[in-house]
C-alpha atoms as a PDB file:
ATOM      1  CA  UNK A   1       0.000   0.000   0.000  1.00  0.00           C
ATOM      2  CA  UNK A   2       1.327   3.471  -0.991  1.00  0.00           C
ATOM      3  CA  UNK A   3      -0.204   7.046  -0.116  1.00  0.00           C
ATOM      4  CA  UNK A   4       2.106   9.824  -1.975  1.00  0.00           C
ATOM      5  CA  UNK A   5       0.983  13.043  -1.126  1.00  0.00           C
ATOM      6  CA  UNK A   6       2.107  16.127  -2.708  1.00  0.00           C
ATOM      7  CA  UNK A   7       1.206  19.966  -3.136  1.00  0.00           C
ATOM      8  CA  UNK A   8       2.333  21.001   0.011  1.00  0.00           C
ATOM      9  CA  UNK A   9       4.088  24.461  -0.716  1.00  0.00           C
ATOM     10  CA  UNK A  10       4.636  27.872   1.218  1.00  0.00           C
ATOM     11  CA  UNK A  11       1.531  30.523   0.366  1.00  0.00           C
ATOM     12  CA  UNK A  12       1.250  33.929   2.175  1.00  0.00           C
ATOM     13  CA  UNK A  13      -1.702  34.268   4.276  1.00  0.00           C
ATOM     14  CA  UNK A  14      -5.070  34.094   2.797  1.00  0.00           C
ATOM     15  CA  UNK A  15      -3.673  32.190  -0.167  1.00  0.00           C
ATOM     16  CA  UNK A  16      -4.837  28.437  -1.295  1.00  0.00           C
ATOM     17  CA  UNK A  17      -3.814  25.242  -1.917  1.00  0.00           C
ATOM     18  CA  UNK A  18      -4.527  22.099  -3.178  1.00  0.00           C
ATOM     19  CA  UNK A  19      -3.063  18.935  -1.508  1.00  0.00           C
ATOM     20  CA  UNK A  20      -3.895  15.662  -3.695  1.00  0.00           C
ATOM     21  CA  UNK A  21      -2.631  12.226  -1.899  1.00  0.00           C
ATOM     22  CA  UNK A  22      -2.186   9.254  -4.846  1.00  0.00           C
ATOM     23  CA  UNK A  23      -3.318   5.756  -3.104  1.00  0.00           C
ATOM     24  CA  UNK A  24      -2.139   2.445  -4.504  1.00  0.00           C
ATOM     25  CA  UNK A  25      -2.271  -0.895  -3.662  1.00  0.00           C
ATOM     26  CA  UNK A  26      -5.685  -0.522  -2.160  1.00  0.00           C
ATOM     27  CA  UNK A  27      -9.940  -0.865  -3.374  1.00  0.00           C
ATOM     28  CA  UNK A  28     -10.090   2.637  -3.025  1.00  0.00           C
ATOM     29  CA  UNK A  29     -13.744   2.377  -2.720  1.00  0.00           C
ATOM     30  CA  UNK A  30     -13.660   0.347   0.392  1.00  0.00           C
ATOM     31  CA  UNK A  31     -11.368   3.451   2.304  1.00  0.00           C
ATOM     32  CA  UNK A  32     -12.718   6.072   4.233  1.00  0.00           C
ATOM     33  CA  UNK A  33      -9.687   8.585   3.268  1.00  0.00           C
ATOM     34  CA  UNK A  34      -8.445  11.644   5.339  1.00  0.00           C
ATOM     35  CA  UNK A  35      -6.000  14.519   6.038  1.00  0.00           C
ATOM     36  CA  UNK A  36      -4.328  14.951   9.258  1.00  0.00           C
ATOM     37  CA  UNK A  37      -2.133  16.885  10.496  1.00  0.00           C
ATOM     38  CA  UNK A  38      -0.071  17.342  14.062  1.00  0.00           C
ATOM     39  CA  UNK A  39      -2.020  18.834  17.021  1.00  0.00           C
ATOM     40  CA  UNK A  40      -1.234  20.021  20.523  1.00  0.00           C
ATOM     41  CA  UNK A  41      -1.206  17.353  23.081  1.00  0.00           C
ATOM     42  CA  UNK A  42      -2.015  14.755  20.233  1.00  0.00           C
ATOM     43  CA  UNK A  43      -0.321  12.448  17.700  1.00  0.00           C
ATOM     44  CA  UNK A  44      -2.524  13.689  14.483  1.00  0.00           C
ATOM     45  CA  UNK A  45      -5.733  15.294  14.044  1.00  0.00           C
ATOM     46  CA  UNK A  46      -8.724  15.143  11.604  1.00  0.00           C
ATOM     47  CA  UNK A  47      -8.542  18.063   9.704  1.00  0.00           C
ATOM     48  CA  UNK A  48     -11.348  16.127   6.922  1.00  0.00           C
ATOM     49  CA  UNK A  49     -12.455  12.836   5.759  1.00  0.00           C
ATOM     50  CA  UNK A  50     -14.551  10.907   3.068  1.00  0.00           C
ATOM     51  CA  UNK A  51     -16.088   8.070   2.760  1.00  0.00           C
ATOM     52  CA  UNK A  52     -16.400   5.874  -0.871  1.00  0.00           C
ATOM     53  CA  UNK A  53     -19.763   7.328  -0.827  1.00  0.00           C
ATOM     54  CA  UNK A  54     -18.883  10.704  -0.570  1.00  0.00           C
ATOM     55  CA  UNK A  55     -20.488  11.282   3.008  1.00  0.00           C
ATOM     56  CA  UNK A  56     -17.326  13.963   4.544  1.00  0.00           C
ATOM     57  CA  UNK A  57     -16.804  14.343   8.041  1.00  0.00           C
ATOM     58  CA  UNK A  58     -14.602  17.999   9.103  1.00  0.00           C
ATOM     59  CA  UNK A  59     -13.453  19.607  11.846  1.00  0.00           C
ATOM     60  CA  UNK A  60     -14.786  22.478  13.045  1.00  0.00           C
ATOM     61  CA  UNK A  61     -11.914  24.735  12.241  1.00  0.00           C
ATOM     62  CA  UNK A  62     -11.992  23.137   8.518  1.00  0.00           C
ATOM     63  CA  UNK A  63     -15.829  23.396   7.580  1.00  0.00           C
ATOM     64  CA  UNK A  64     -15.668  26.944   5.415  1.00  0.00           C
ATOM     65  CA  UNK A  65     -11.842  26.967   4.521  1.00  0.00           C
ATOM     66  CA  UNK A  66     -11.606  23.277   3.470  1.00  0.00           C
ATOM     67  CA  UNK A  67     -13.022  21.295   1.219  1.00  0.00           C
ATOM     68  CA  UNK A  68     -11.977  17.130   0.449  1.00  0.00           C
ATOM     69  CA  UNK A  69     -13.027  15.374  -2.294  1.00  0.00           C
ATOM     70  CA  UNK A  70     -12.106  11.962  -4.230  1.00  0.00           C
ATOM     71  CA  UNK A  71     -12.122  10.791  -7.318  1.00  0.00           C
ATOM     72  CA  UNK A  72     -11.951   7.476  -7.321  1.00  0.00           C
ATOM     73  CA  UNK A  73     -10.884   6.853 -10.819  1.00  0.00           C
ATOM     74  CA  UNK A  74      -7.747   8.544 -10.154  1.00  0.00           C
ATOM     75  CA  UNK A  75      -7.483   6.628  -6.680  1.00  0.00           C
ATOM     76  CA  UNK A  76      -6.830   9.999  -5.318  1.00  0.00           C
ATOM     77  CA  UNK A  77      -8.246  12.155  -2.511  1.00  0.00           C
ATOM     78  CA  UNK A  78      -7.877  15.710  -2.143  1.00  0.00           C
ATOM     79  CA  UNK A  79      -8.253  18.720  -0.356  1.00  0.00           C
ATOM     80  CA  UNK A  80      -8.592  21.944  -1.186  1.00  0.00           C
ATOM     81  CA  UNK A  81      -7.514  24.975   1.076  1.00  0.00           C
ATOM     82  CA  UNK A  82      -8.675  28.229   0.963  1.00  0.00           C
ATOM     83  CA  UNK A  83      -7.933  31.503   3.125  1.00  0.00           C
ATOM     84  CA  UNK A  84      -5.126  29.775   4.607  1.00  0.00           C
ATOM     85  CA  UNK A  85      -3.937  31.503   7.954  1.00  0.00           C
ATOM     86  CA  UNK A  86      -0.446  31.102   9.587  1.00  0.00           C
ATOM     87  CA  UNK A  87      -2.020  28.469  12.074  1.00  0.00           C
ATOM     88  CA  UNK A  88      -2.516  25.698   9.549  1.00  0.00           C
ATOM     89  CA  UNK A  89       1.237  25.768   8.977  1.00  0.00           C
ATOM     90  CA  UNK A  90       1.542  22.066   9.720  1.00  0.00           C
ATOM     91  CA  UNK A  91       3.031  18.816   7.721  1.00  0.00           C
ATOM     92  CA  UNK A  92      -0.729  17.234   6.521  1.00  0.00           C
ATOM     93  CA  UNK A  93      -1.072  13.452   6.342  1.00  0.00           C
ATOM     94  CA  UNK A  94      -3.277  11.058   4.583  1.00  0.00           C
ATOM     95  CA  UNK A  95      -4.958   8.411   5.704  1.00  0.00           C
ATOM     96  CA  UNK A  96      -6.770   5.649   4.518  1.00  0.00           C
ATOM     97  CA  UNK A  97      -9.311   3.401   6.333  1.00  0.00           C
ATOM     98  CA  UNK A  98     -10.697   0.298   5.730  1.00  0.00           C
ATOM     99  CA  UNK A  99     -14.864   0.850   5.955  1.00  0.00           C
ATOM    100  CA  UNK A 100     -15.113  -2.051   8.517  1.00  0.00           C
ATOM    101  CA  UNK A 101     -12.385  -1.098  10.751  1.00  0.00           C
ATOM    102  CA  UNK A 102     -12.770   2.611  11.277  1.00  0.00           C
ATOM    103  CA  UNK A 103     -10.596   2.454  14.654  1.00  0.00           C
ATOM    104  CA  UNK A 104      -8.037   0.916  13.264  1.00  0.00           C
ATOM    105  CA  UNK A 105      -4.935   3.252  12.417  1.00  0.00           C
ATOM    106  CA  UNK A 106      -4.904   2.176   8.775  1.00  0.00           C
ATOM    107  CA  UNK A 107      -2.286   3.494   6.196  1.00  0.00           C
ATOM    108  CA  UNK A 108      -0.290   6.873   6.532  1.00  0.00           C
ATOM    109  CA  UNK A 109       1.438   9.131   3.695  1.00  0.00           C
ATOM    110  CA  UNK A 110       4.691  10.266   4.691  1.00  0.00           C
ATOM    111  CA  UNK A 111       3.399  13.715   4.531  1.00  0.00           C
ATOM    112  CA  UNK A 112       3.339  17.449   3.054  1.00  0.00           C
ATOM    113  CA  UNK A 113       4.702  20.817   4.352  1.00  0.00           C
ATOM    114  CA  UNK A 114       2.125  23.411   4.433  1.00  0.00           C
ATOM    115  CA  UNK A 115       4.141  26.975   5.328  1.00  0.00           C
ATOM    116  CA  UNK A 116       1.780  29.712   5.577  1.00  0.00           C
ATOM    117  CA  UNK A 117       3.527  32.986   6.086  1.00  0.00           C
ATOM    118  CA  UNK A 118       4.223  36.218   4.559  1.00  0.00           C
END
């Protein structure tokens, strides 16, 4: 199994990105995918995930800025940041899930630097 993330990048404040993370070796369908990234007094949190059917589950400080999506022809998950603020300067992770074993840890990316500053 291989998640290769990529489009992490420095953007001034209130710029965007797009990360995209490239899964192989998987049924894509069958993985609830995410983005992580490091928190305070944790290993990793959510930042967003999706499930094959589309159904997205964010946290609160992503539900206007961020948006995920899949496409699952392309095996690839995505998400797309917008008014980006020097907080979410943070390496972001993806994650994929097996459907039946949501508590399980799953599969990790090695991760993508996000720098937000001017």
């Amino acid at each position: 199994v291989q998640l290769v993330e990529s489009g992490g990048a420095l953007v001034q404040p209130g710029g965007s990105l797009r990360l995209s993370c490239a899964a192989s070796g998987i049924i894509f369908s069958n993985y609830v995918m995410g983005w992580y990234r490091p928190a305070p007094g944790q290993q990793r949190e959510l930042v967003a995930s999706i499930t094959g059917g589309g159904s997205v589950n964010s946290a609160d400080s992503a539900k206007v800025r961020f948006t995920i999506s899949r496409d699952t022809a392309k095996n690839t998950v995505y998400l797309q940041m917008t008014s980006l603020k020097p907080e979410d300067t943070a390496v972001y992770y993806c994650n994929a899930k097996h459907y039946l074993v949501p508590s399980s840890n799953g599969y990790w990316g090695q991760g993508t630097q996000v720098t937000v500053s001017s």
